[in-house]
Every structure is written in C-alpha cells, then in structure tokens.
PDB file of N, CA and C in Angstrom:
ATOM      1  N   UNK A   1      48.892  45.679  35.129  1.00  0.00           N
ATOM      2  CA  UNK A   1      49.825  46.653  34.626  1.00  0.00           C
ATOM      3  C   UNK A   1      49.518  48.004  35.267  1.00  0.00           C
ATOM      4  N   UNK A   2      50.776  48.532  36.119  1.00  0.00           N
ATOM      5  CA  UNK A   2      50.470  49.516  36.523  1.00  0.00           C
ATOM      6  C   UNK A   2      50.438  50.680  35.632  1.00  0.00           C
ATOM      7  N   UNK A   3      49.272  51.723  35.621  1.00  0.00           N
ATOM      8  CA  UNK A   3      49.228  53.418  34.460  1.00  0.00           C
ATOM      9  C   UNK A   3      49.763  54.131  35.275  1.00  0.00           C
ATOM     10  N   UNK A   4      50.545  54.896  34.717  1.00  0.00           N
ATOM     11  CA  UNK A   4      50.890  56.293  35.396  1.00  0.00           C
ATOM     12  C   UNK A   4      50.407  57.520  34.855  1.00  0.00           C
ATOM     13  N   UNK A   5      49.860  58.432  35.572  1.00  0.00           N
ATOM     14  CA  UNK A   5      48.784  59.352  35.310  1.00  0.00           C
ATOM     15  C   UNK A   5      50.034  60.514  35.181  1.00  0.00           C
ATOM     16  N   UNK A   6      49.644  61.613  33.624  1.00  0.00           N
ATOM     17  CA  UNK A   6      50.443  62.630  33.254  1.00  0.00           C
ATOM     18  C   UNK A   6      49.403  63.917  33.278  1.00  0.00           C
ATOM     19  N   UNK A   7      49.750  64.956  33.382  1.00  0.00           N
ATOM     20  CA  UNK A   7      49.232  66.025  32.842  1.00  0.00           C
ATOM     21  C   UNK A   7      49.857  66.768  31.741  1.00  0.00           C
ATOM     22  N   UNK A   8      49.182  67.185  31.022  1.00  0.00           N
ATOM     23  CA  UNK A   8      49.168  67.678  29.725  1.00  0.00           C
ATOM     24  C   UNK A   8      48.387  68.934  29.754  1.00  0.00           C
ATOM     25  N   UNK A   9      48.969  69.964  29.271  1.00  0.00           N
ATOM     26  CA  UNK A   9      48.411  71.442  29.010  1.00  0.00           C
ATOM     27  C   UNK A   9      48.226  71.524  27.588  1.00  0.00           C
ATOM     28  N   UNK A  10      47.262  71.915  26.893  1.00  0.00           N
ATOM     29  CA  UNK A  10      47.312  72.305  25.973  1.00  0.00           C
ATOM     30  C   UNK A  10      46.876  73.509  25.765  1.00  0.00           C
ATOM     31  N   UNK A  11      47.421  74.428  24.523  1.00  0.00           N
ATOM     32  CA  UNK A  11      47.044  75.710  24.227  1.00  0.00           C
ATOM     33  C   UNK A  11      45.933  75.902  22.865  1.00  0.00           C
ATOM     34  N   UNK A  12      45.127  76.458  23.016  1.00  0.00           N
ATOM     35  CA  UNK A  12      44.027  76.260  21.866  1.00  0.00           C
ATOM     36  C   UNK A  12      43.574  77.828  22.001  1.00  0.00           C
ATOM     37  N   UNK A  13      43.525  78.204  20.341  1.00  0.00           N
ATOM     38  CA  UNK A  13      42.971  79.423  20.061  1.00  0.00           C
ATOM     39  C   UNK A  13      41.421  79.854  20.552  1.00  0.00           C
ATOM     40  N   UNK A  14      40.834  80.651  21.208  1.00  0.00           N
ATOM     41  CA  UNK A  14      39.860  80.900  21.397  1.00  0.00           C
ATOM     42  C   UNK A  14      38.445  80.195  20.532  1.00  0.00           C
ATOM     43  N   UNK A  15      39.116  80.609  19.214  1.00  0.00           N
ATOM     44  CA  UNK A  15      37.673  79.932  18.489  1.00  0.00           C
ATOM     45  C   UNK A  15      37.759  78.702  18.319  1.00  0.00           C
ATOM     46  N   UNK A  16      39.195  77.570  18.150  1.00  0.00           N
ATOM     47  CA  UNK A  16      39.125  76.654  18.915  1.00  0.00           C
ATOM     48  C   UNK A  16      38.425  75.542  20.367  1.00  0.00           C
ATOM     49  N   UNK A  17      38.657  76.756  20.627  1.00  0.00           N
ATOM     50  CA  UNK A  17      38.396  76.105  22.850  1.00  0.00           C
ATOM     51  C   UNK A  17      36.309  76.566  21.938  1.00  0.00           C
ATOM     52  N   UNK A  18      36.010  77.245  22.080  1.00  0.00           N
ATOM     53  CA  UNK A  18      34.955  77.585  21.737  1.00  0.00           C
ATOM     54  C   UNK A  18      33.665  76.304  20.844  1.00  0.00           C
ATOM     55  N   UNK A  19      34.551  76.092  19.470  1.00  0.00           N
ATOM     56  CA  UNK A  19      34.638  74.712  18.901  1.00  0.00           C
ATOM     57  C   UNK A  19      33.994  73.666  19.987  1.00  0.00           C
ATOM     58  N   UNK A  20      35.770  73.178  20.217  1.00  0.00           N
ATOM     59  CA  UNK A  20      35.035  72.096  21.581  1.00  0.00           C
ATOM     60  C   UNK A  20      34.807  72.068  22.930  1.00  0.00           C
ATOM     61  N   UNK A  21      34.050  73.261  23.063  1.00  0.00           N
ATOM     62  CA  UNK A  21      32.968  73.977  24.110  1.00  0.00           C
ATOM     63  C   UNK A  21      32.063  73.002  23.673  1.00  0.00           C
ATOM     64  N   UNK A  22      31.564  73.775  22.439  1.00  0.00           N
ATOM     65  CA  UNK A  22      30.114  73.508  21.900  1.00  0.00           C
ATOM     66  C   UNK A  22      29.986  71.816  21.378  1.00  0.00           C
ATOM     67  N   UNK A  23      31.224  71.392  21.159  1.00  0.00           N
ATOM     68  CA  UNK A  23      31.001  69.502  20.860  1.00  0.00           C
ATOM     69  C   UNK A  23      30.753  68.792  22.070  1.00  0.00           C
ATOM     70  N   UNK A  24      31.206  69.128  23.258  1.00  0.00           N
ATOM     71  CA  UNK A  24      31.413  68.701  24.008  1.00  0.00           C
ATOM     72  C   UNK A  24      30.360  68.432  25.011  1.00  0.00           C
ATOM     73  N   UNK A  25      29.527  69.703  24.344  1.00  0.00           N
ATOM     74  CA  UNK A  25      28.016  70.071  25.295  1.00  0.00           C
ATOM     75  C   UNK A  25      27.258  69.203  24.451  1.00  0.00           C
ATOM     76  N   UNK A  26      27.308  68.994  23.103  1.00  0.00           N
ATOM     77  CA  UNK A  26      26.274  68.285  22.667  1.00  0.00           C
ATOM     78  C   UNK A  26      26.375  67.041  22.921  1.00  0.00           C
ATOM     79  N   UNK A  27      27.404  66.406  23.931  1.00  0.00           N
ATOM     80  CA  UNK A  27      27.598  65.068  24.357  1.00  0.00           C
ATOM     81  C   UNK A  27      27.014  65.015  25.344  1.00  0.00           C
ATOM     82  N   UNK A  28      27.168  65.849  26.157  1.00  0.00           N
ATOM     83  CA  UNK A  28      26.789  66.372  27.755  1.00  0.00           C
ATOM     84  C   UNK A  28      27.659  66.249  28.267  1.00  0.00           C
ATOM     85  N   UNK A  29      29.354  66.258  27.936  1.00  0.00           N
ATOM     86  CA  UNK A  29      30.460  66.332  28.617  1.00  0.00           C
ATOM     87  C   UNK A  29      31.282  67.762  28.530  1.00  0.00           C
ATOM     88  N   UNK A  30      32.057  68.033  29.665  1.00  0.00           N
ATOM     89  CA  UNK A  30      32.829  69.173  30.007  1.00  0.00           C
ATOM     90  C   UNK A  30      33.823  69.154  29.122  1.00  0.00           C
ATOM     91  N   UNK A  31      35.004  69.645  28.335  1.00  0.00           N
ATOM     92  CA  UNK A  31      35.598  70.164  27.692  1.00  0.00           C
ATOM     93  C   UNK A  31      36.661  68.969  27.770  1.00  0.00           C
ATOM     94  N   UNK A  32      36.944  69.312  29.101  1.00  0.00           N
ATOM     95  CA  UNK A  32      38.302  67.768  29.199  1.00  0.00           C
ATOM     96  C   UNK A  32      37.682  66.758  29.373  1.00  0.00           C
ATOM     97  N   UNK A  33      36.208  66.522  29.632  1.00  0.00           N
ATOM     98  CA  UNK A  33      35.828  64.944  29.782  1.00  0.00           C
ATOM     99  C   UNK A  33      35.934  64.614  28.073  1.00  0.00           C
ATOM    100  N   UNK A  34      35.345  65.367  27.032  1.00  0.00           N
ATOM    101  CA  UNK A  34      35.332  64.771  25.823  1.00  0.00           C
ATOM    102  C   UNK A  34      36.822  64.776  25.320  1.00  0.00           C
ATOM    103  N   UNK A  35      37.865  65.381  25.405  1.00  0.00           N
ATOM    104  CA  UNK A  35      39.299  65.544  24.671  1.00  0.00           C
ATOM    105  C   UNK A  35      39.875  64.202  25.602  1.00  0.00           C
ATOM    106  N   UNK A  36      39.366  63.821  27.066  1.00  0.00           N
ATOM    107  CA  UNK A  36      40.086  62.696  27.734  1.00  0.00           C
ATOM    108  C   UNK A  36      39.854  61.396  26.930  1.00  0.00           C
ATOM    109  N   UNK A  37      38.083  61.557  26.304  1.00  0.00           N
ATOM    110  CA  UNK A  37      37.609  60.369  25.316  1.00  0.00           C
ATOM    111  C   UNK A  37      38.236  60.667  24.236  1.00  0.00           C
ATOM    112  N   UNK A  38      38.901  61.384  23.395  1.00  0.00           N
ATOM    113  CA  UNK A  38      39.689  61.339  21.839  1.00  0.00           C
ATOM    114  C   UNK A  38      41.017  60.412  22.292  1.00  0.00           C
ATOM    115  N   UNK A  39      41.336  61.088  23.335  1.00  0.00           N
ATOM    116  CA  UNK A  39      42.760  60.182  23.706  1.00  0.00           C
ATOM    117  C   UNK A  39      42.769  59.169  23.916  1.00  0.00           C
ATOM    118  N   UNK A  40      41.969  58.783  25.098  1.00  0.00           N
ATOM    119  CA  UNK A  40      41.683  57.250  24.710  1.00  0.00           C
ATOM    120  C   UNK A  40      41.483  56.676  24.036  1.00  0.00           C
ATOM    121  N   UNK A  41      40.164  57.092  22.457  1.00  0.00           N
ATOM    122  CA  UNK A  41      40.019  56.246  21.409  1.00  0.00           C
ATOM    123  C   UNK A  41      41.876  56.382  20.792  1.00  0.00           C
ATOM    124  N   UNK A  42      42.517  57.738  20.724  1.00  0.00           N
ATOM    125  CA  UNK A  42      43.802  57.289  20.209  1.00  0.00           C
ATOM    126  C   UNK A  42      44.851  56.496  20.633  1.00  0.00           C
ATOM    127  N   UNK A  43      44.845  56.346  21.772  1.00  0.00           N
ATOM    128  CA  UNK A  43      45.548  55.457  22.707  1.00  0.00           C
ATOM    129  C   UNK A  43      46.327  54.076  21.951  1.00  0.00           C
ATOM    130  N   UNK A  44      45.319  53.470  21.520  1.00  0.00           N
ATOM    131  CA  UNK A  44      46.019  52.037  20.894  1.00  0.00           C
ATOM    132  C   UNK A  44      46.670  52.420  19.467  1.00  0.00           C
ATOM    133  N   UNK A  45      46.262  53.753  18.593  1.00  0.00           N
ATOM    134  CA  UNK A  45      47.106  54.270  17.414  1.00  0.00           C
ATOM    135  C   UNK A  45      48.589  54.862  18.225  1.00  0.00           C
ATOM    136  N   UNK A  46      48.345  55.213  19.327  1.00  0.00           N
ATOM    137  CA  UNK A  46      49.830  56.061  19.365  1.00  0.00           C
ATOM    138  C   UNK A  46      50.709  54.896  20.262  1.00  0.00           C
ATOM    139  N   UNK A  47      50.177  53.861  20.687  1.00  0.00           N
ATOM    140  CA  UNK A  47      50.774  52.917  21.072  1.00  0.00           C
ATOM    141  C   UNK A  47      51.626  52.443  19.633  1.00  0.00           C
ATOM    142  N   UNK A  48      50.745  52.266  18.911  1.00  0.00           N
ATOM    143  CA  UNK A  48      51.521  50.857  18.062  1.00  0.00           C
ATOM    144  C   UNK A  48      52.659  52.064  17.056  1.00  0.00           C
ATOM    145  N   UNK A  49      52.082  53.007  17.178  1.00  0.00           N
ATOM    146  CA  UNK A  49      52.898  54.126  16.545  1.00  0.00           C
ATOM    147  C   UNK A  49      54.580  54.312  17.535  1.00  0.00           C
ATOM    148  N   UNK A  50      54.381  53.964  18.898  1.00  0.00           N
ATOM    149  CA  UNK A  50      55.644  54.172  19.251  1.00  0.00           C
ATOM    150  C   UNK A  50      56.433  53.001  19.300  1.00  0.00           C
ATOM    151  N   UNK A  51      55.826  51.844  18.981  1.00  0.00           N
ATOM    152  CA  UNK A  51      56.323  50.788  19.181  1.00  0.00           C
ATOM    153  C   UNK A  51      57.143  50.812  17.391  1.00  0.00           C
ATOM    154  N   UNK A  52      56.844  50.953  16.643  1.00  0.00           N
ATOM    155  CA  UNK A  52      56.881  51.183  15.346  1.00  0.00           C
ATOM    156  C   UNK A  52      56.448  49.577  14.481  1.00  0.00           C
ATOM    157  N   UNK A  53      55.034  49.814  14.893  1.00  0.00           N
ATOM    158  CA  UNK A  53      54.495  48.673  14.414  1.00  0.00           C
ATOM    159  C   UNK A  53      53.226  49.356  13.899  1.00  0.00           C
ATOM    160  N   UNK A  54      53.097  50.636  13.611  1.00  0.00           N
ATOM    161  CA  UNK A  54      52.016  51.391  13.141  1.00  0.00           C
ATOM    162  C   UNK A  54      52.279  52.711  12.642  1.00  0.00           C
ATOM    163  N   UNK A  55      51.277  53.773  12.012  1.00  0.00           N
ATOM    164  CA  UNK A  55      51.669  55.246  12.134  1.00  0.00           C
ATOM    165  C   UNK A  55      50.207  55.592  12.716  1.00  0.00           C
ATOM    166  N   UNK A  56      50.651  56.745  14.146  1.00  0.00           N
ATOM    167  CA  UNK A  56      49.556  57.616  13.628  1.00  0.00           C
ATOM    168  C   UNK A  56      49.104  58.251  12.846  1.00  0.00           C
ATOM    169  N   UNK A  57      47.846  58.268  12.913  1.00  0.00           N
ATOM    170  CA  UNK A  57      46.405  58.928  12.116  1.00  0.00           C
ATOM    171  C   UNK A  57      46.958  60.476  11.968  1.00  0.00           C
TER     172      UNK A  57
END
C-alpha cells in the first residue's frame, strides 16, 4: 500500500511549544520527532474514526 506523505503546520502557544520542548527532551527526541510518535500511536483511532467504525479519543 502506497503512503502519501502530508505536511501539517501547527500553531502552539509559546508555553505550549515550551511544554513539548521539555517532553520531548526527556525522551531524547526533537519536538517533531515526539508529536510524529503521538500521530502515529493515533493513526489507527483516526482511521477507524473516518471510516465510521470508531470515535476519536
């Protein structure tokens, strides 16, 4: 199955971005490496969510 790769901007309040600065370091990942891992764990919720065989979280 071929993926097709999107970009996505998001806007986050300073003390936000700051937030997951600091989560992100305690993983030892960069800011978008850890928010790329949330998406993925959400991945199969927003799947079955568009299929309407689920809701997202």
């Amino acid at each position: 199955m071929k993926m097709n790769q999107h970009q996505i901007t998001i806007e986050l309040d300073p003390e936000v971005r700051g937030a997951l600065r600091q989560k992100a370091a305690k993983k030892g990942l960069s800011p978008e490496a850890y928010l790329l891992g949330i998406l993925k764990q959400a991945g199969p919720i927003l799947k079955e969510s568009s299929t309407g065989k689920g809701e997202a979280a």
